[in-house]
C-alpha atoms as a PDB file:
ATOM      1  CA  UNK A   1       0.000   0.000   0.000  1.00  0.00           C
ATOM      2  CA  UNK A   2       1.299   3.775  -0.866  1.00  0.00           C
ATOM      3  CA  UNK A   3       2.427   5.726   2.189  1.00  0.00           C
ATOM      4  CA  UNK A   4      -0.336   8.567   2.796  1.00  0.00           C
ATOM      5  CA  UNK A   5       0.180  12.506   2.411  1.00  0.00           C
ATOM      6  CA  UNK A   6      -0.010  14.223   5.229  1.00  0.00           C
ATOM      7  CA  UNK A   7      -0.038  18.135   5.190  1.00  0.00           C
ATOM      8  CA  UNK A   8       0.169  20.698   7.555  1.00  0.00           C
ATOM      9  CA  UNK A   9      -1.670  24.199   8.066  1.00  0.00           C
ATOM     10  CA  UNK A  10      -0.010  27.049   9.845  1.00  0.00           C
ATOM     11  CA  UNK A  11      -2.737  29.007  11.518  1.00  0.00           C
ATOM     12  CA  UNK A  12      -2.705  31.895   9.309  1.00  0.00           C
ATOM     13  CA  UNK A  13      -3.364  29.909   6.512  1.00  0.00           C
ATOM     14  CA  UNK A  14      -6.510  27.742   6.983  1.00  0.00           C
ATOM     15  CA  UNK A  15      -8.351  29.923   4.681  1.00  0.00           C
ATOM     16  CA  UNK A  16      -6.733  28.264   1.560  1.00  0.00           C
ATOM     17  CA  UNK A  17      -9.017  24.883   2.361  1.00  0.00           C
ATOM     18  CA  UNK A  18     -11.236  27.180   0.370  1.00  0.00           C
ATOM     19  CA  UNK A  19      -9.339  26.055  -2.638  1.00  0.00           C
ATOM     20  CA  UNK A  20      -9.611  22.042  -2.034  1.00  0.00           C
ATOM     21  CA  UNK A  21     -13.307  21.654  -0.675  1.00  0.00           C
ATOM     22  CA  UNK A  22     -14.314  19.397  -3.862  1.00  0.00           C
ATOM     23  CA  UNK A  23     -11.290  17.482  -2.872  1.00  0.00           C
ATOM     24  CA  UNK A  24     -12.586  13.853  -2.162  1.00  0.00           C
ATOM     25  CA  UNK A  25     -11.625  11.724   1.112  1.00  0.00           C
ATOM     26  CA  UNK A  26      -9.651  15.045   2.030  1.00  0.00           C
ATOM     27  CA  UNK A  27     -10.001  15.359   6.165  1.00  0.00           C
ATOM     28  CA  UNK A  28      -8.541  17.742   8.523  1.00  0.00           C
ATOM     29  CA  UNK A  29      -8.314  18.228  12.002  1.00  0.00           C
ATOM     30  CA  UNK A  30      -7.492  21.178  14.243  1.00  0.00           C
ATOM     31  CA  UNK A  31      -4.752  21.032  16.854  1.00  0.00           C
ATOM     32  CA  UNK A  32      -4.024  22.467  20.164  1.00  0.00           C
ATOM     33  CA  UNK A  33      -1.421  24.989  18.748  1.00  0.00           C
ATOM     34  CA  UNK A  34      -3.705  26.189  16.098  1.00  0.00           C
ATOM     35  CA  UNK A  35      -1.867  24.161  13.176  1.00  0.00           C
ATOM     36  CA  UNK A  36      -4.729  22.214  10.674  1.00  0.00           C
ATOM     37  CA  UNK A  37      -3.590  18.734   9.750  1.00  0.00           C
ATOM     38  CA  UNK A  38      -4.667  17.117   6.636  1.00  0.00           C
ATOM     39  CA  UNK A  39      -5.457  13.320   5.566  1.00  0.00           C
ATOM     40  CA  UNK A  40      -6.663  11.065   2.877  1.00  0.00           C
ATOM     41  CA  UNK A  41      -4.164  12.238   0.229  1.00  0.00           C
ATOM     42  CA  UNK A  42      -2.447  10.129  -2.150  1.00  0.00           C
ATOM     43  CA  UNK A  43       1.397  10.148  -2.540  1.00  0.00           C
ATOM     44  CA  UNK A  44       1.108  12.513  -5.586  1.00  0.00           C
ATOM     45  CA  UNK A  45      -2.126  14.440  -5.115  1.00  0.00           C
ATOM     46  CA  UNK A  46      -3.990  16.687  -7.486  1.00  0.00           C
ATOM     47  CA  UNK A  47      -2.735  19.977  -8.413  1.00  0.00           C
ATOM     48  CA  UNK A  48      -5.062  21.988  -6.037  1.00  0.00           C
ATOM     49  CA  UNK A  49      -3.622  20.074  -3.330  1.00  0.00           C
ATOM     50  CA  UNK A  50      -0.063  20.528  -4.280  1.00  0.00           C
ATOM     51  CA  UNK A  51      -0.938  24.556  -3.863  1.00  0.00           C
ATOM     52  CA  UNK A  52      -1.856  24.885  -0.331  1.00  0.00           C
ATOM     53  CA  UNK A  53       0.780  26.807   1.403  1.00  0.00           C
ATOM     54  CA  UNK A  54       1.865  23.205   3.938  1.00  0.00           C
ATOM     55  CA  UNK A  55       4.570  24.112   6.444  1.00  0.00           C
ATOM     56  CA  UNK A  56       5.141  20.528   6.078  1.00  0.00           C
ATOM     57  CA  UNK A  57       4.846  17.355   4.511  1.00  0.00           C
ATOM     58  CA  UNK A  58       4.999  13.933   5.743  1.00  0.00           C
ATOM     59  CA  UNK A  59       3.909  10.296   4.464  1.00  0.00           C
ATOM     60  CA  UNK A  60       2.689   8.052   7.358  1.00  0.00           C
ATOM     61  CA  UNK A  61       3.523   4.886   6.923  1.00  0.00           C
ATOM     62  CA  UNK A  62       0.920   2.326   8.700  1.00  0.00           C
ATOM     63  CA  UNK A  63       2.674   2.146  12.263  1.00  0.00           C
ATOM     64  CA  UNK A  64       1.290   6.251  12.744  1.00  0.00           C
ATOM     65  CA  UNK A  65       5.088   7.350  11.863  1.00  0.00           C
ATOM     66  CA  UNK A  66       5.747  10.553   9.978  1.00  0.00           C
ATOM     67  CA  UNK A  67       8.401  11.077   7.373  1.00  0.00           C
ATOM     68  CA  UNK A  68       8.962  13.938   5.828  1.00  0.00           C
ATOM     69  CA  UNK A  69       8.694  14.279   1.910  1.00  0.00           C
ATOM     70  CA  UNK A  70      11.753  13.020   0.516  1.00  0.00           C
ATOM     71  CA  UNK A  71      13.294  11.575   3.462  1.00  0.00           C
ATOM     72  CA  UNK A  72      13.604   7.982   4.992  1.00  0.00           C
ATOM     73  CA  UNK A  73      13.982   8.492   8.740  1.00  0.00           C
ATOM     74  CA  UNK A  74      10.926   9.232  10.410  1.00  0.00           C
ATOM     75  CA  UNK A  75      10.944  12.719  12.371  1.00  0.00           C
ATOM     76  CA  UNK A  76       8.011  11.931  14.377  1.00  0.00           C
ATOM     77  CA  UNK A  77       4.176  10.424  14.774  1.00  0.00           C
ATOM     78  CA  UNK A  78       0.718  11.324  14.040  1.00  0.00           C
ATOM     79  CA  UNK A  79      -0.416  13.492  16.703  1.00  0.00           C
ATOM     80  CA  UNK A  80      -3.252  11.564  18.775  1.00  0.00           C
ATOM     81  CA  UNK A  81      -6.662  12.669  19.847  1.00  0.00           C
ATOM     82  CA  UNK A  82      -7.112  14.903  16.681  1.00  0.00           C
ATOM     83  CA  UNK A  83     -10.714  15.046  15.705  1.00  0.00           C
ATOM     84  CA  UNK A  84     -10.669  14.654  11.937  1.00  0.00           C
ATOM     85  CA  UNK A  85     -13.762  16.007   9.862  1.00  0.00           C
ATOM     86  CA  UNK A  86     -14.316  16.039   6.229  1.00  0.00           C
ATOM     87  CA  UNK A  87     -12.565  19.760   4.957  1.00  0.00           C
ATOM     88  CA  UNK A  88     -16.693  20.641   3.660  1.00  0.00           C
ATOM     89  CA  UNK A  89     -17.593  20.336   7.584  1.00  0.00           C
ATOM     90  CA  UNK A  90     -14.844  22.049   8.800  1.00  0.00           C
ATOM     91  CA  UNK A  91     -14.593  24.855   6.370  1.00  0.00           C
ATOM     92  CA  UNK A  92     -18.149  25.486   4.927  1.00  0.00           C
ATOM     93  CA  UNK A  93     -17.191  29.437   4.436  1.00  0.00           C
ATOM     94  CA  UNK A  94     -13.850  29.358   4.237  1.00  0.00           C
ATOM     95  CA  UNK A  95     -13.745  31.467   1.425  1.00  0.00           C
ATOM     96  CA  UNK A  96     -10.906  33.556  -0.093  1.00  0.00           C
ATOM     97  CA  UNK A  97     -12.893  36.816   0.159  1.00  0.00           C
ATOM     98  CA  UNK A  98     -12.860  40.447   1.740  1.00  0.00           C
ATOM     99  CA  UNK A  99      -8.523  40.032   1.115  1.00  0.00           C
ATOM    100  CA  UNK A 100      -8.107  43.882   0.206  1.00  0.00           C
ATOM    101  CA  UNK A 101      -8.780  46.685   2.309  1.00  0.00           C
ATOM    102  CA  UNK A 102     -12.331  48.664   2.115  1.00  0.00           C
ATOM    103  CA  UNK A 103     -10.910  51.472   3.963  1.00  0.00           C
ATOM    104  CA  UNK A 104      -9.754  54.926   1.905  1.00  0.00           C
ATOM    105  CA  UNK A 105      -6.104  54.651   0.631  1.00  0.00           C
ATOM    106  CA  UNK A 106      -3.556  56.533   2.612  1.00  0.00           C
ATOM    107  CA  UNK A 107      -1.477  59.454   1.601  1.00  0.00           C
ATOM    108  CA  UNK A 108       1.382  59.300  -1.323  1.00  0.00           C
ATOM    109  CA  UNK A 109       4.376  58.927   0.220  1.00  0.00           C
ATOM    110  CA  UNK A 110       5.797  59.986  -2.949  1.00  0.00           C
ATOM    111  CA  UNK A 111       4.908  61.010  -6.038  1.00  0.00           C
ATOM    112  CA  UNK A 112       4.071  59.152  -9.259  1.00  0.00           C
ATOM    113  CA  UNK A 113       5.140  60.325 -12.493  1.00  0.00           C
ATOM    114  CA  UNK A 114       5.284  58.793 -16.313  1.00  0.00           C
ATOM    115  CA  UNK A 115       7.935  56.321 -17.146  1.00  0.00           C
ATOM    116  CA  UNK A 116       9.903  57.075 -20.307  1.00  0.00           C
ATOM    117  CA  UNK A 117       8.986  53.142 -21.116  1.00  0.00           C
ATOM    118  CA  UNK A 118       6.592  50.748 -20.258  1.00  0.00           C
ATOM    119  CA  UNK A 119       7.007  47.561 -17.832  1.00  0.00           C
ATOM    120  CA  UNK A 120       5.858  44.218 -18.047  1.00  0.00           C
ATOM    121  CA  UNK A 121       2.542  43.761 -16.601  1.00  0.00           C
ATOM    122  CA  UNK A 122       2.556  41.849 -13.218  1.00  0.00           C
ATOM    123  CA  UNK A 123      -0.963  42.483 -11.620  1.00  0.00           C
ATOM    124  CA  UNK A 124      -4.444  43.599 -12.770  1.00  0.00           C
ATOM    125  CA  UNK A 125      -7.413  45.492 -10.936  1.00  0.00           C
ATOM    126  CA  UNK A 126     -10.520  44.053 -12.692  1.00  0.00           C
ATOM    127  CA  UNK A 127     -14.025  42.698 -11.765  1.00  0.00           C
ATOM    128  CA  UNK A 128     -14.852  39.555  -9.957  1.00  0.00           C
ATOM    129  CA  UNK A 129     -17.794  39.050 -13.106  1.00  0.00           C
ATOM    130  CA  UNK A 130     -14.442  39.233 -15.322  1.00  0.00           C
ATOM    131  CA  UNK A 131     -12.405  37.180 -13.384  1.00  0.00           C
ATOM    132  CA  UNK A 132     -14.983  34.101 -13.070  1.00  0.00           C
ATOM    133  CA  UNK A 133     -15.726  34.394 -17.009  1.00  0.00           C
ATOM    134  CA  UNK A 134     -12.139  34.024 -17.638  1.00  0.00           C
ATOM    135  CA  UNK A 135     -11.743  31.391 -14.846  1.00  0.00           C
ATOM    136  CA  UNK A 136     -14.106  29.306 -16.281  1.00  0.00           C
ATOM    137  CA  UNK A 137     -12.996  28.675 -19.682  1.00  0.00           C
ATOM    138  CA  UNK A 138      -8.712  29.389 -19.242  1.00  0.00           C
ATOM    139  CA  UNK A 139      -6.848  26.520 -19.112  1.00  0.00           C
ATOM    140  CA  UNK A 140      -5.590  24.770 -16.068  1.00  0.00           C
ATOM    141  CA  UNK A 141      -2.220  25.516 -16.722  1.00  0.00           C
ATOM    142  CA  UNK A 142      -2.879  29.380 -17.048  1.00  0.00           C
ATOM    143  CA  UNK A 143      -5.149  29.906 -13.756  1.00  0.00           C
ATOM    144  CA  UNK A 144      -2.498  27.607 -11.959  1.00  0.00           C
ATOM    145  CA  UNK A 145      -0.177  30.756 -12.363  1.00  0.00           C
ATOM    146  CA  UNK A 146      -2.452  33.538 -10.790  1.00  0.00           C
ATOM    147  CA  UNK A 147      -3.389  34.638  -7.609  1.00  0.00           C
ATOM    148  CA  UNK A 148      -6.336  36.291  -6.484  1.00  0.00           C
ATOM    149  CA  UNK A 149      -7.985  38.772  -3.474  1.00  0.00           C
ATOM    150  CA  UNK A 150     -11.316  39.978  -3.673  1.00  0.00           C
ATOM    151  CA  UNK A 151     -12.691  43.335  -1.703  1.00  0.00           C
ATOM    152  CA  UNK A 152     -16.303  43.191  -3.506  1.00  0.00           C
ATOM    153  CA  UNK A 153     -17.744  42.264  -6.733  1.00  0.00           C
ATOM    154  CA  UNK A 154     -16.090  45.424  -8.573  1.00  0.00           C
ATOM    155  CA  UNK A 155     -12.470  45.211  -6.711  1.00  0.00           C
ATOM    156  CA  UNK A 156     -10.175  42.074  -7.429  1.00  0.00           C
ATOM    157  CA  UNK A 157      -6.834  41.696  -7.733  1.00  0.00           C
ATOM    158  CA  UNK A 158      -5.148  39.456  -9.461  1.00  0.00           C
ATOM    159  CA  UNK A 159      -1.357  39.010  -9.616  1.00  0.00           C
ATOM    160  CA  UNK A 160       0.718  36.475 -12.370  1.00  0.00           C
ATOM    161  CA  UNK A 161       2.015  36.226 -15.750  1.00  0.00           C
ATOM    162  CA  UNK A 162       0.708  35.906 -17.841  1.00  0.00           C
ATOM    163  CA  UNK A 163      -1.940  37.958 -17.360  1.00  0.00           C
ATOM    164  CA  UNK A 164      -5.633  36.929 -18.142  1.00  0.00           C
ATOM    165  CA  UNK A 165      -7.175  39.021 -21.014  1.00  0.00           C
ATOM    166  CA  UNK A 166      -9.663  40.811 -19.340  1.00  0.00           C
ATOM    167  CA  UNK A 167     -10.685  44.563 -18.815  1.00  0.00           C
ATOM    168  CA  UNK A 168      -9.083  46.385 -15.819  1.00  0.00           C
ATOM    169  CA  UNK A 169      -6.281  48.197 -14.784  1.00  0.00           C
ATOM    170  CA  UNK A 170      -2.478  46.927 -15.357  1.00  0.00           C
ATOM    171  CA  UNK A 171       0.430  47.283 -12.505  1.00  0.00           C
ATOM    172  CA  UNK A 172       3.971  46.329 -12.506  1.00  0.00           C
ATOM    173  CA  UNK A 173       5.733  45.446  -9.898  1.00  0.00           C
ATOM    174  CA  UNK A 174       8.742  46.676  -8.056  1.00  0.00           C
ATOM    175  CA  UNK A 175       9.885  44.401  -5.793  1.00  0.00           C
ATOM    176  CA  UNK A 176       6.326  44.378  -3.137  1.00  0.00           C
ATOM    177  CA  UNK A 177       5.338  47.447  -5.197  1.00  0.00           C
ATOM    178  CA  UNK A 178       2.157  47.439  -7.269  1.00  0.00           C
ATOM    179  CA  UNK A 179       1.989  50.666  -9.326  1.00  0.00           C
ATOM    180  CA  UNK A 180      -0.344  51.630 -12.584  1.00  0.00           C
ATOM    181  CA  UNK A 181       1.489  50.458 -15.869  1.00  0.00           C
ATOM    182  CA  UNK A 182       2.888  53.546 -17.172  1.00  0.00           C
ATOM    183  CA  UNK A 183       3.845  55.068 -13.519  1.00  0.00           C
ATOM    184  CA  UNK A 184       6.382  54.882 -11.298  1.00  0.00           C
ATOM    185  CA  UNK A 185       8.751  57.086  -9.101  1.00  0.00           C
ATOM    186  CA  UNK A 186      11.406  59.671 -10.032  1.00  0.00           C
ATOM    187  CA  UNK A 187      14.245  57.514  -9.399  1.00  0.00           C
ATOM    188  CA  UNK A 188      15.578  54.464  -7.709  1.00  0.00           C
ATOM    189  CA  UNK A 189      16.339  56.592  -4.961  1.00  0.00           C
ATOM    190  CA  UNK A 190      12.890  57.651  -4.411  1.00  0.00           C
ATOM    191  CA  UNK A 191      11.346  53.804  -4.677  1.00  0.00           C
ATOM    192  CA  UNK A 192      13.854  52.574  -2.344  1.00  0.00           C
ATOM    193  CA  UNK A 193      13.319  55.125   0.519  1.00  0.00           C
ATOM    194  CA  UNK A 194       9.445  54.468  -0.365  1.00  0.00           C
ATOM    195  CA  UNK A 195      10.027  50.739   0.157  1.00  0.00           C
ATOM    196  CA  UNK A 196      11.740  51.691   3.451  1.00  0.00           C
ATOM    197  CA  UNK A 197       8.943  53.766   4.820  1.00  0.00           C
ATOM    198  CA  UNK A 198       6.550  51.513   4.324  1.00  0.00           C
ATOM    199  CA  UNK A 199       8.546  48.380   5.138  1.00  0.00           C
ATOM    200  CA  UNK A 200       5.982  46.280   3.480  1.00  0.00           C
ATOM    201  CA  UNK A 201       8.056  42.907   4.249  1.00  0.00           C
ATOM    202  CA  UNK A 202       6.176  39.667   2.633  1.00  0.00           C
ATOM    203  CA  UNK A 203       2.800  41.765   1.563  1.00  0.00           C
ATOM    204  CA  UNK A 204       2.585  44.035  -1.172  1.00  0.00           C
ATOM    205  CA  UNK A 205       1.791  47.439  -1.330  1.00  0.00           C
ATOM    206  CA  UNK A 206      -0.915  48.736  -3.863  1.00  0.00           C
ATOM    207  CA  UNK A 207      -0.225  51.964  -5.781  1.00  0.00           C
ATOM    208  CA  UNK A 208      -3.563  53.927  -7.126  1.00  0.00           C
ATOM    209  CA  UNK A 209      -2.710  56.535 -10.062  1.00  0.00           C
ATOM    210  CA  UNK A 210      -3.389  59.615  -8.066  1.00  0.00           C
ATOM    211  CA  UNK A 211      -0.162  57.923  -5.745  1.00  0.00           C
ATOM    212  CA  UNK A 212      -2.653  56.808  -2.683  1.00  0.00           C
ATOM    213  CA  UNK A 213      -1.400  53.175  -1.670  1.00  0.00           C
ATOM    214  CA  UNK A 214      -2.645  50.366   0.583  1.00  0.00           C
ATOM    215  CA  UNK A 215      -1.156  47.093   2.050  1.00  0.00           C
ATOM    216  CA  UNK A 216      -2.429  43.978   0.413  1.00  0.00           C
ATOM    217  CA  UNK A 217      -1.253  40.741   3.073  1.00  0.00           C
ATOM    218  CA  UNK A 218       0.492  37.881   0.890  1.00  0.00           C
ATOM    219  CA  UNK A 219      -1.384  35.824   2.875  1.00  0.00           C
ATOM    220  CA  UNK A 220      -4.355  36.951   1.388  1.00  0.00           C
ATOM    221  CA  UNK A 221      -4.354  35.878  -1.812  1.00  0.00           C
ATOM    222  CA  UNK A 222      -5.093  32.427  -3.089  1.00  0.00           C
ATOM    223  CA  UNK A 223      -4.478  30.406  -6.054  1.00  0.00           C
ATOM    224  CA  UNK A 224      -7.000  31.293  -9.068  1.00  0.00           C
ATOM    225  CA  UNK A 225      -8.823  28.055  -9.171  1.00  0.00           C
ATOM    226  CA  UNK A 226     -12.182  27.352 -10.486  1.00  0.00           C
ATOM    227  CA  UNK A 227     -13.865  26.422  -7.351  1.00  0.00           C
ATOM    228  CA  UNK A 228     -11.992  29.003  -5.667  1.00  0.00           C
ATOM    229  CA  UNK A 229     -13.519  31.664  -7.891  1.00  0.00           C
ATOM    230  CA  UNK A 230     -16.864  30.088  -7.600  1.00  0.00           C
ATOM    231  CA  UNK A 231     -17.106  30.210  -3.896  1.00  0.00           C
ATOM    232  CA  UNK A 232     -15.778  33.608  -3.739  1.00  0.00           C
ATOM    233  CA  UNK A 233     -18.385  34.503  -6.492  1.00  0.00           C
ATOM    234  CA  UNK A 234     -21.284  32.768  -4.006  1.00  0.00           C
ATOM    235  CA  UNK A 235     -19.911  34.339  -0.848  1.00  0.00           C
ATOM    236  CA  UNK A 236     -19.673  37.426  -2.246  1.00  0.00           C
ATOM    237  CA  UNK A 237     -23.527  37.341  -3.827  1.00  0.00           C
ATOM    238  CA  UNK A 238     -24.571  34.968  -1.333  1.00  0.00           C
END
């Protein structure tokens, strides 16, 4: 018999079960130090699977042992006393929604001007009714490359490359900087003591034309699946 996956949740990041709800025989089960554990995978499980942001990954072999991916020495054993639950119990609104602010963007901290040349496109501001049209016709392989966080039917951001084809508007990025395709600071000088005032570590920070920004968490955004957009599409119209 194949080993079984095992995964493992930080707390910060149980909101991506969102993503795998459709998953069949998928269980999880909350422990004491907040961390969601997750059973019933195959060795090699489907690509949905693969995306969830695991601090770790074991196979348990059928003596309750954990090894992690790749290795052959056990590091440890199944927690006991976990109460699994199918993921559809446990997360029933777990939806990636409500991931970018509502509140006014602050002040520029510097100002944008026009770039003598244009950058390649690395985020869009569209629609979540353009997003879900696109989702559900694109090709696995070109959702599987996107990212998404929603702040209401008219507000989504989406960040990859390519970029889907739909209406919206373009950013580039500079390093956790979003700013509007054809804008970005006076100099290098300016974007690095920007990037040092606002210290925006892991998350990135979203640039409007008019220069207002506001922080977007990395944690925030999920992988642009199908079902993922189709749950955010009920939550948000639900």
């Amino acid at each position: 018999m194949s080993p079984e996956l095992i995964l493992v949740l930080p707390a910060a990041r149980h909101a991506a079960l969102a993503t795998v709800r459709d998953q069949p025989g998928l269980h999880c089960a909350l422990a004491p130090d907040g961390r969601l554990w997750l059973r019933g995978l195959p060795p090699e499980p489907p690509l949905p699977v693969q995306q969830l942001p695991a601090e770790a990954r074991y196979h348990l072999d059928a003596a309750g042992r954990l090894f992690p991916v790749g290795r052959a020495t056990p590091t440890g054993q199944l927690p006991a006393g976990l109460a699994w639950q199918p993921v559809r119990t446990f997360a029933p609104l777990g939806l990636p929604v409500a991931a970018l602010p509502s509140l006014v963007p602050a002040p520029a901290p510097a100002a944008l001007v026009p770039l003598p040349e244009a950058r390649p496109g690395a985020a869009i501001l569209t629609t979540l009714a353009a997003l879900q049209q696109y989702a559900e016709t694109a090709p696995a392989i070109r959702l599987e490359r996107l990212r998404f966080a929603v702040a209401g039917p008219r507000r989504v951001l989406v960040l990859g490359t390519p970029l889907p084809p739909v209406p919206g508007l373009e950013l580039w990025q500079h390093g956790q900087l979003l700013l509007p395709a054809g804008l970005g600071f006076e100099s290098e000088l300016v974007a690095a003591l920007v990037v040092q005032q606002l210290s925006p570590g892991t998350d990135f920070v979203l640039f409007g034309p008019d220069g207002g920004w506001e922080r977007v968490a990395e944690t925030n955004l999920v992988p642009a699946t199908r079902s993922a957009v189709r749950l955010t599409v009920a939550a948000v119209h639900g």
